[in-house]
Protein backbone atom coordinates (compact mmCIF):
# COMPACT_ATOMS: atom_id res chain seq x y z
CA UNK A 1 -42.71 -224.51 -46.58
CA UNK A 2 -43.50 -222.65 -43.32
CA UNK A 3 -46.90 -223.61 -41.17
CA UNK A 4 -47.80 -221.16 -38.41
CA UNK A 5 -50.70 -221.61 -35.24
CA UNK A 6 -53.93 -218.93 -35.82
CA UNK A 7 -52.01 -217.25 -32.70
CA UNK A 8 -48.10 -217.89 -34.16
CA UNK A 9 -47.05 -218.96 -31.09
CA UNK A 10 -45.93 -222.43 -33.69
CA UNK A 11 -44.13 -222.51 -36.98
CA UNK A 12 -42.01 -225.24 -38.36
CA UNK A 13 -39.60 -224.55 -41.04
CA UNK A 14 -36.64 -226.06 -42.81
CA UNK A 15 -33.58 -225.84 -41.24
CA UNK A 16 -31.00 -227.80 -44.10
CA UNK A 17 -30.62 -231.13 -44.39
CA UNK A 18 -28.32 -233.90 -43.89
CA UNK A 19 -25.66 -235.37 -46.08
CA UNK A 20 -28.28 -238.18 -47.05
CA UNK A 21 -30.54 -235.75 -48.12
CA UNK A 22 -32.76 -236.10 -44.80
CA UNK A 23 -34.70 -232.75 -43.95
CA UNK A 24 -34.16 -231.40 -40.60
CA UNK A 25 -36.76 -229.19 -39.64
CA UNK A 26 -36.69 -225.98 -36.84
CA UNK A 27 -39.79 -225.75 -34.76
CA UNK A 28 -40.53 -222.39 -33.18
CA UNK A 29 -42.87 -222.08 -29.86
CA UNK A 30 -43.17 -218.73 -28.59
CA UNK A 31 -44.46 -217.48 -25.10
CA UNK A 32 -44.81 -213.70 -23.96
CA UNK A 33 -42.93 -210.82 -23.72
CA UNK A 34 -40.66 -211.77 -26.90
CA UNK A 35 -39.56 -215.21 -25.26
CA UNK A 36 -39.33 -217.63 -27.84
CA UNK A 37 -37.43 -221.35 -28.37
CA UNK A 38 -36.06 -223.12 -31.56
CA UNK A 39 -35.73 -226.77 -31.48
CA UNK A 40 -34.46 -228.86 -34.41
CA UNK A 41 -35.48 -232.83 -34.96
CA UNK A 42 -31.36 -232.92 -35.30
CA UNK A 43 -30.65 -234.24 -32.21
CA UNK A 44 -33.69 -232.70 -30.64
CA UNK A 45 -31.96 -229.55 -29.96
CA UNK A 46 -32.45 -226.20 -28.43
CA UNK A 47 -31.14 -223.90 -31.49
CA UNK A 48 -31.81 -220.62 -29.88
CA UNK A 49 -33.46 -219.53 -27.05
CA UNK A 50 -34.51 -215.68 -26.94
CA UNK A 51 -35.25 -214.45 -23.61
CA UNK A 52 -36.01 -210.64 -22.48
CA UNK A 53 -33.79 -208.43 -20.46
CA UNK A 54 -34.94 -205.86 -17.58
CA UNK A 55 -36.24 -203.68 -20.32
CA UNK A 56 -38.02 -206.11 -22.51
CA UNK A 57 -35.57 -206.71 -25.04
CA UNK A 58 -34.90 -210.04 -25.95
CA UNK A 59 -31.72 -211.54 -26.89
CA UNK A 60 -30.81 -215.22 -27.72
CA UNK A 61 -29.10 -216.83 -24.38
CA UNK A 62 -27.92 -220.11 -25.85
CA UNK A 63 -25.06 -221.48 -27.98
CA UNK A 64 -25.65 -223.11 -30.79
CA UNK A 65 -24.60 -223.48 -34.80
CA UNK A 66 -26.25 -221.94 -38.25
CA UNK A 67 -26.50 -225.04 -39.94
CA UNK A 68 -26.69 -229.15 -39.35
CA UNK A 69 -23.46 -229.56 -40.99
CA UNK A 70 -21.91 -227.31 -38.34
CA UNK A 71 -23.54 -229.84 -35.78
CA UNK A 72 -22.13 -232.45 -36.93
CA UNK A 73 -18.54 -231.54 -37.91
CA UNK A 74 -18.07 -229.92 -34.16
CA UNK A 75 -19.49 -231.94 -31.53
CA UNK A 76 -19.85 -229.93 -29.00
CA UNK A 77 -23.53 -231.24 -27.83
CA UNK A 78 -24.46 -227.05 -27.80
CA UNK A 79 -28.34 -227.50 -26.67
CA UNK A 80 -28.62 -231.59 -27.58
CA UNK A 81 -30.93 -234.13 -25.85
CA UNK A 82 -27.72 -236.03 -24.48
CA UNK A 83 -28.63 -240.03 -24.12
CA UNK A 84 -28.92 -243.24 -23.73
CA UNK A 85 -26.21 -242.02 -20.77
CA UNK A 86 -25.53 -238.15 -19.94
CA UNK A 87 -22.13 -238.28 -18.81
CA UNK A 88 -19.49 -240.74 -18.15
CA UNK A 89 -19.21 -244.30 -17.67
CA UNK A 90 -15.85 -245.65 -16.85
CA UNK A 91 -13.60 -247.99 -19.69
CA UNK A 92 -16.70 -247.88 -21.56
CA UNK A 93 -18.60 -250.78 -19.36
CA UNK A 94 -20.49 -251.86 -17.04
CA UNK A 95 -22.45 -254.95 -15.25
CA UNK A 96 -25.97 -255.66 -15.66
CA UNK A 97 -27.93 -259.23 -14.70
CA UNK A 98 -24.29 -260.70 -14.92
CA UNK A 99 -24.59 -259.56 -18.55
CA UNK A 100 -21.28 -257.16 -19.65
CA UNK A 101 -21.86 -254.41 -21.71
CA UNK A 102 -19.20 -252.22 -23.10
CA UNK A 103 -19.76 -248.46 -25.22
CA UNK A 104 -17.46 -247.33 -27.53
CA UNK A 105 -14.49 -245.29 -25.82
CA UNK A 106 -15.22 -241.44 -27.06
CA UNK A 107 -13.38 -239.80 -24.32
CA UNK A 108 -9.94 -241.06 -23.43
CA UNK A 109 -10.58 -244.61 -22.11
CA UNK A 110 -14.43 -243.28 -20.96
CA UNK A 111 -17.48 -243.54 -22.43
CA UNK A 112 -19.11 -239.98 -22.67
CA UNK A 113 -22.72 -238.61 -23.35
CA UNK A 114 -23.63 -242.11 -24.96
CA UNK A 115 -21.06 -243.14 -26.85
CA UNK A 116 -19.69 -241.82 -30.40
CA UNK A 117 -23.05 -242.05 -32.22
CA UNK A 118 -25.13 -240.55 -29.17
CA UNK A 119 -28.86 -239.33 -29.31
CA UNK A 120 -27.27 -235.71 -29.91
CA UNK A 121 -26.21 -237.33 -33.87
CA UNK A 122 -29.84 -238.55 -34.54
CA UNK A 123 -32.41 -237.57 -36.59
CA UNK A 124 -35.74 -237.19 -34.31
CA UNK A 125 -39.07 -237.64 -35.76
CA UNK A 126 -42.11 -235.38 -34.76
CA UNK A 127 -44.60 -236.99 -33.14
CA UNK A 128 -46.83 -234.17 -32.02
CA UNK A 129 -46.78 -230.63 -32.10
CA UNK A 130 -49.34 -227.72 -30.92
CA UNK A 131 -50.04 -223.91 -30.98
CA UNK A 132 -51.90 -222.04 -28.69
CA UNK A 133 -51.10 -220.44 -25.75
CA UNK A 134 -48.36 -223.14 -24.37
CA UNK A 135 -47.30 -224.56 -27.59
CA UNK A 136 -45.21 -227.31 -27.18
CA UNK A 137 -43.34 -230.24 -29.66
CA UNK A 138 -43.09 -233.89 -29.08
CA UNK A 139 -39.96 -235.43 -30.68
CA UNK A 140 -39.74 -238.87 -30.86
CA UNK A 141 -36.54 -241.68 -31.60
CA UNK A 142 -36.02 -245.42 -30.92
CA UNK A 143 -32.89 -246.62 -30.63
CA UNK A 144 -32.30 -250.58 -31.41
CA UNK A 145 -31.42 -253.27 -29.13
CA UNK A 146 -27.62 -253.25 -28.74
CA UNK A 147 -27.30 -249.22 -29.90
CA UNK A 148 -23.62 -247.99 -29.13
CA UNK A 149 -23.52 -251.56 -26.56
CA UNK A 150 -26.30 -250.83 -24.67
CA UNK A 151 -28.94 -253.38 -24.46
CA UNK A 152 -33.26 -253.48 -25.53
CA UNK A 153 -34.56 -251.50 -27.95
CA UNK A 154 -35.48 -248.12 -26.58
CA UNK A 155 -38.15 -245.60 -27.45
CA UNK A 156 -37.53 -241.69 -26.61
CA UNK A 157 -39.92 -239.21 -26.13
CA UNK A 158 -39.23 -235.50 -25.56
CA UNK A 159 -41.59 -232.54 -25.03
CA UNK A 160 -40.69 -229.25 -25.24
CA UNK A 161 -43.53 -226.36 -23.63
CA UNK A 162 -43.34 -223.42 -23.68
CA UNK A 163 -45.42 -221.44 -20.82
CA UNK A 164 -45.10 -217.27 -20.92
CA UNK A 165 -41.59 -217.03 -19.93
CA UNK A 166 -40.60 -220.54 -19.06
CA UNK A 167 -39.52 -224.07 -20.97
CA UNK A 168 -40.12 -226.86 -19.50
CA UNK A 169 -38.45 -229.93 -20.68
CA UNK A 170 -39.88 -233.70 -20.04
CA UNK A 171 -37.89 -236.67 -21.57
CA UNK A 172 -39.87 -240.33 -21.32
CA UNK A 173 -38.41 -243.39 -22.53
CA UNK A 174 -39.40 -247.13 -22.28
CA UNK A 175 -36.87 -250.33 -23.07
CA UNK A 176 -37.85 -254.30 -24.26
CA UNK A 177 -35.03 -255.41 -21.76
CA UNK A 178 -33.25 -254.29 -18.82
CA UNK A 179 -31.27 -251.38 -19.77
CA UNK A 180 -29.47 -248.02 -18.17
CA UNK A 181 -31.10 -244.58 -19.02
CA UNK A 182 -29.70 -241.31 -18.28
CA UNK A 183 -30.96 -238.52 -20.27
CA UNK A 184 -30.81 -234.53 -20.15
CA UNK A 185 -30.48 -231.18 -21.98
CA UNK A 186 -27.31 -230.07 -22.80
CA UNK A 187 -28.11 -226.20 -23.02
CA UNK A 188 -24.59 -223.84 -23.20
CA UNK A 189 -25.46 -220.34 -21.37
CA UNK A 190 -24.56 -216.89 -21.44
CA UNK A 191 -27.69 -214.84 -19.89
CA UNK A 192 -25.88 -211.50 -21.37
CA UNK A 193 -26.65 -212.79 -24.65
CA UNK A 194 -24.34 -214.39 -26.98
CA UNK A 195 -24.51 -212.20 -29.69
CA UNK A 196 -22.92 -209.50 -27.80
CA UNK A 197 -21.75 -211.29 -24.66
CA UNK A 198 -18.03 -212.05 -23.12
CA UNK A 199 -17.87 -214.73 -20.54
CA UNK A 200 -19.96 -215.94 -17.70
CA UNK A 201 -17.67 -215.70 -15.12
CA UNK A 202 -19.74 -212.59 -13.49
CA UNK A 203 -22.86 -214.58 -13.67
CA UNK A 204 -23.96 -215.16 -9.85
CA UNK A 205 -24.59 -219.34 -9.09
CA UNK A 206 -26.52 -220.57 -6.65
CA UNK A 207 -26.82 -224.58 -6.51
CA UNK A 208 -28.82 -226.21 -4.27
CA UNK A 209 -26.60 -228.86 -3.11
CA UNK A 210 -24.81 -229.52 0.19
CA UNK A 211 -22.02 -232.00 -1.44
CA UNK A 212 -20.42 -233.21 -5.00
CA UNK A 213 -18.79 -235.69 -6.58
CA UNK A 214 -14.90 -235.36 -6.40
CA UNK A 215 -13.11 -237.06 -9.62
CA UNK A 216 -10.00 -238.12 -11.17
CA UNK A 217 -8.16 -236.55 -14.08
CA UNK A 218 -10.52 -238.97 -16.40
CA UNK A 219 -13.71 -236.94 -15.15
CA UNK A 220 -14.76 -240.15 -12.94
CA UNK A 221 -15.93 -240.28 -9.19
CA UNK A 222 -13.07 -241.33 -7.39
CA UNK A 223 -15.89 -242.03 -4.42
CA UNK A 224 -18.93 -241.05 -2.62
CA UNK A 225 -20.18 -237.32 -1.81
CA UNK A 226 -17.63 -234.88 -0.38
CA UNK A 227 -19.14 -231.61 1.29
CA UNK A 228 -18.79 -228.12 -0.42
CA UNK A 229 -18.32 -226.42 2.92
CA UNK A 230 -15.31 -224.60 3.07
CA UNK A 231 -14.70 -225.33 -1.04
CA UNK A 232 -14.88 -223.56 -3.61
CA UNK A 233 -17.48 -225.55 -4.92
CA UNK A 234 -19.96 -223.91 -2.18
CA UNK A 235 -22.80 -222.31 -4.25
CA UNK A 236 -25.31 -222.53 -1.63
CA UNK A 237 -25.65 -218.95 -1.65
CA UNK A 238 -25.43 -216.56 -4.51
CA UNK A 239 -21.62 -216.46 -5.77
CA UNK A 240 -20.14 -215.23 -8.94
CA UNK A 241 -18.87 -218.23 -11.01
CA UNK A 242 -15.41 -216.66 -11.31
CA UNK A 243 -14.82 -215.86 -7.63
CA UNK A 244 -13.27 -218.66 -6.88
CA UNK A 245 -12.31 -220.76 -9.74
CA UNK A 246 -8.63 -219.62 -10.34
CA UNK A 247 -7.91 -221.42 -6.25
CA UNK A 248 -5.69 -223.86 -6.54
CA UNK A 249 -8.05 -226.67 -5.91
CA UNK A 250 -6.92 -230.08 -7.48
CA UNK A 251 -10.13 -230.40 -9.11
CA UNK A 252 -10.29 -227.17 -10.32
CA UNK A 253 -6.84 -227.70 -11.73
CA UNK A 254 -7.99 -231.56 -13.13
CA UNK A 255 -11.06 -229.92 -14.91
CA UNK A 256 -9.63 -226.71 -15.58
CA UNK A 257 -12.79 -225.15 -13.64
CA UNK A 258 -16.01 -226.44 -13.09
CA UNK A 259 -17.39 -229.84 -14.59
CA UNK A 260 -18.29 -231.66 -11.39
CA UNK A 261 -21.57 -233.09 -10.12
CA UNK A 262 -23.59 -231.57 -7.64
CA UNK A 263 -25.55 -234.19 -5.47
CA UNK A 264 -29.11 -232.35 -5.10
CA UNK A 265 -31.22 -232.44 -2.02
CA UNK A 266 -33.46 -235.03 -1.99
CA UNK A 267 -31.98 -236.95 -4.57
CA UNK A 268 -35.04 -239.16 -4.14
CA UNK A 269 -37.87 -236.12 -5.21
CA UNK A 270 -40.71 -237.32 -7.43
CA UNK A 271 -41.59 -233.57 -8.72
CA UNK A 272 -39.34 -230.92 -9.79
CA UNK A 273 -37.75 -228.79 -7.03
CA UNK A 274 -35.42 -225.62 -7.07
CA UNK A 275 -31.67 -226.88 -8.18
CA UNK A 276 -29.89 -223.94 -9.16
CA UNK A 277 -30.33 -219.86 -9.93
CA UNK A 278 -28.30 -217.94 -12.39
CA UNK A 279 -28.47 -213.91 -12.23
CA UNK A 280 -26.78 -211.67 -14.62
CA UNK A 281 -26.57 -208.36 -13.15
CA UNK A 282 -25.57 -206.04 -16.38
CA UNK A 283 -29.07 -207.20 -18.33
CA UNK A 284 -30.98 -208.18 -15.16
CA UNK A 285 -32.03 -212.04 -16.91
CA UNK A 286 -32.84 -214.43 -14.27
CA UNK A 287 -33.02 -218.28 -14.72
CA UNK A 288 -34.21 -220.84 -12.36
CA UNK A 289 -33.50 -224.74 -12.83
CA UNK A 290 -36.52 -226.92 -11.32
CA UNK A 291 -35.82 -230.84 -12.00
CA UNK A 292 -36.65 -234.02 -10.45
CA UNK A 293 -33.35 -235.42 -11.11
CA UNK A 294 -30.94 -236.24 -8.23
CA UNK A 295 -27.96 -234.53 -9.73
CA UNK A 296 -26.90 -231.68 -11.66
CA UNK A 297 -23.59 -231.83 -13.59
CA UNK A 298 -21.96 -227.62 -13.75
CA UNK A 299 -19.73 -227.42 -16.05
CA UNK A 300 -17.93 -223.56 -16.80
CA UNK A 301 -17.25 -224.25 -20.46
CA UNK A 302 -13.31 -224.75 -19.79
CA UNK A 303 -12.45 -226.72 -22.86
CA UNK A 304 -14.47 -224.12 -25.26
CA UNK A 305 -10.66 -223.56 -26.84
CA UNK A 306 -11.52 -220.79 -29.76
CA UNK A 307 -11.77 -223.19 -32.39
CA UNK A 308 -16.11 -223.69 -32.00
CA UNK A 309 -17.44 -221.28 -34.26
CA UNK A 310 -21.18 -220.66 -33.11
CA UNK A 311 -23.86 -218.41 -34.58
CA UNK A 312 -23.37 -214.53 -35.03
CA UNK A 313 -20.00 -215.40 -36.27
CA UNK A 314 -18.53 -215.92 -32.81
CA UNK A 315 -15.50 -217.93 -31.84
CA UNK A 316 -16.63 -219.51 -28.16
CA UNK A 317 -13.56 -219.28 -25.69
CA UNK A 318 -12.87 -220.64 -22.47
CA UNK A 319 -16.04 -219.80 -19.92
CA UNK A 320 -18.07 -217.78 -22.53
CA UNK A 321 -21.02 -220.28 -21.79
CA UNK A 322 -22.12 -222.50 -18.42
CA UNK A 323 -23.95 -225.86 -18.90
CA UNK A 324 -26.18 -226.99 -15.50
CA UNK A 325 -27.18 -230.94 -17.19
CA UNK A 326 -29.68 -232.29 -14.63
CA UNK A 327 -29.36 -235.64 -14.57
CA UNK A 328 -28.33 -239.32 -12.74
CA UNK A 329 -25.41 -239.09 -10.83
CA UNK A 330 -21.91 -239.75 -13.61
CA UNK A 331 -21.04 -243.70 -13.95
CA UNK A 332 -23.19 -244.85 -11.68
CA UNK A 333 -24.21 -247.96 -13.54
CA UNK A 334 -20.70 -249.03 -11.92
CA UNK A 335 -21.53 -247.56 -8.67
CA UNK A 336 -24.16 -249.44 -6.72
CA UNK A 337 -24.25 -246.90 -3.79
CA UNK A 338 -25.24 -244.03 -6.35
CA UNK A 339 -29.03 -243.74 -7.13
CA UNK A 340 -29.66 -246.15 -9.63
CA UNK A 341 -30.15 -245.33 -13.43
CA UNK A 342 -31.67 -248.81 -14.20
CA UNK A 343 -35.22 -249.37 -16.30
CA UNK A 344 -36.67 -252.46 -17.07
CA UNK A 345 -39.72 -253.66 -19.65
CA UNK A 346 -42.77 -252.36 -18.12
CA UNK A 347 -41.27 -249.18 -16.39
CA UNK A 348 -41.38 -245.57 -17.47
CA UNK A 349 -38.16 -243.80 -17.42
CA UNK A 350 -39.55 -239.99 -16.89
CA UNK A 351 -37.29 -236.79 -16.63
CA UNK A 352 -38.68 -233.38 -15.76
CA UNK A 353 -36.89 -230.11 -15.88
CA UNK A 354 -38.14 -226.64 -16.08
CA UNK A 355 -36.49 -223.90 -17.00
CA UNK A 356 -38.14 -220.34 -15.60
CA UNK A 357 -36.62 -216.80 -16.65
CA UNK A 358 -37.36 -213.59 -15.28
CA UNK A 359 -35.81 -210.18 -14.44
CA UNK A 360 -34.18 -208.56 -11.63
């Protein structure tokens, strides 16, 4: 079955299902110039993403897999709502009201992107979706009280919206008892186009962030904010990704590249604000990151190893996609000098990014 807006800027189709039979469905929302999103209930993910070039031709600019069975037999969170907690926590625990609470271990002795069963794994429901000229999708989960060790019962929202050439991205969430929340989109990017595309090392960063977190060989902040000046993780003005991640830097050489956080300006900022701008110079794409979120986690794909088989029949290898996660600073329920990712019964956790192409 296929259902389309009177102006087919909406369809929803069937995308597979899962091994219990469930239907996942694909929901298409389409701006101008050819610029069009897919977003599966699986895990409320970005499937595709088609973008134009600087001569109008547009070409998918996200990693992602043909069918749900691919999604779940390589977890590699390609364009997944990442949650209850977008990167790590240390051991798997943390403190809250005197209360410990310990996640399953799903990275070495860490607890990564929510545990082993994370949003990313779930079957969303829709709650809402519209045509016309923004179309956007409301998915919707709730995750029980005590869900991978994390405590109250949680309800998600996420809206995707598409506006001419940009998505924006809002993620809501409310909780029956003091809980952590730390949610974001988990997009992999190649602006060349994946299809066709090699690696992003020529893509040209710019991250607007004076200072980053500094971790151990676990991925974990080994303290507070350390300055990019004189570093090679100064992106404050435009720089290739590649220039300058074969340095010997010790944590270039503990990450194997990029996978750091970068502590935004005005961590505190109550409306989205300018993070981070990607150019790729061979098909002139352009992509600007607005989020009220106080970090942004880069990562350079360094542990895509050749085994991820994506769509178009590609093997992904080492830095053939870039990931910019905004989101709350990593294991800071453990770290009460980081900006707190706390919500209690009454609050509104809300999470706004937008996502804004254009051409060179």
């Amino acid at each position: 079955m296929s259902t389309a807006s009177a102006l087919d800027t909406l369809q929803i189709d069937r995308f597979g299902t899962l091994p219990d039979g469930a239907p996942v469905e694909c929901i298409r929302l389409r701006g101008a110039d050819g610029f069009e999103v897919a977003i599966l209930t699986l895990g409320a993910t970005v499937q595709a993403l088609h973008v134009p070039d600087r001569d109008g031709t547009p070409g998918d600019v996200v990693l992602g897999h043909d069918t749900p069975e691919d999604y779940l037999r390589e977890r590699r969170f390609f364009g997944a709502t990442v949650g209850r907690y977008a990167n790590r926590i240390a051991g798997g625990r943390f403190a809250l009201d005197g209360r410990s609470c310990r996640i399953p271990a799903n990275d070495g002795p860490n607890a990564l992107h929510g545990g082993p069963d994370g949003f990313d794994r779930r079957l969303w429901t829709i709650e809402e979706a519209t045509g016309g000229a923004a179309p956007s999708v409301t998915l919707g989960l709730v995750s029980p009280d005590g869900d991978q060790g994390f405590p109250g019962e949680l309800r998600v929202r996420v809206t995707y919206r598409v506006s001419g050439t940009e998505l924006g991205i809002t993620f809501e969430a409310t909780t029956t008892a003091p809980t952590i929340v730390n949610l974001t989109h988990h997009g992999y990017f190649n602006l060349a186009g994946v299809e066709q595309a090699g690696d992003v090392l020529g893509h040209v960063l710019t991250l607007h962030a004076d200072a980053y977190l500094p971790v151990d060989a676990g991925a974990i902040p080994t303290g507070g904010p350390a300055a990019v000046a004189g570093t090679p993780f100064d992106f404050r003005s435009a720089t290739p990704i590649g220039e300058r991640i074969r340095e010997a830097h010790e944590e270039l050489q503990l990450g194997r590249g990029y996978d750091h956080n970068f502590c935004l300006r005005d961590p505190a900022a109550d409306a989205p604000r300018l993070a981070a701008r990607v150019e790729h110079p061979g098909s002139g794409r352009v992509m600007e990151l607005f989020t009220d979120q106080p970090g942004l986690q880069f990562y350079s794909g360094n542990f895509l190893d050749g085994t991820a088989a994506g769509k178009f029949g590609r093997l992904h290898r080492q830095s053939d996609a870039f990931c910019l996660e905004p989101q709350a600073w990593p294991d800071s329920p453990n770290r009460p000098d980081f900006p707190s990712a706390r919500l209690d019964p009454g609050e509104t956790y809300r999470h706004v990014s937008i996502y804004r192409f254009s051409t060179l």
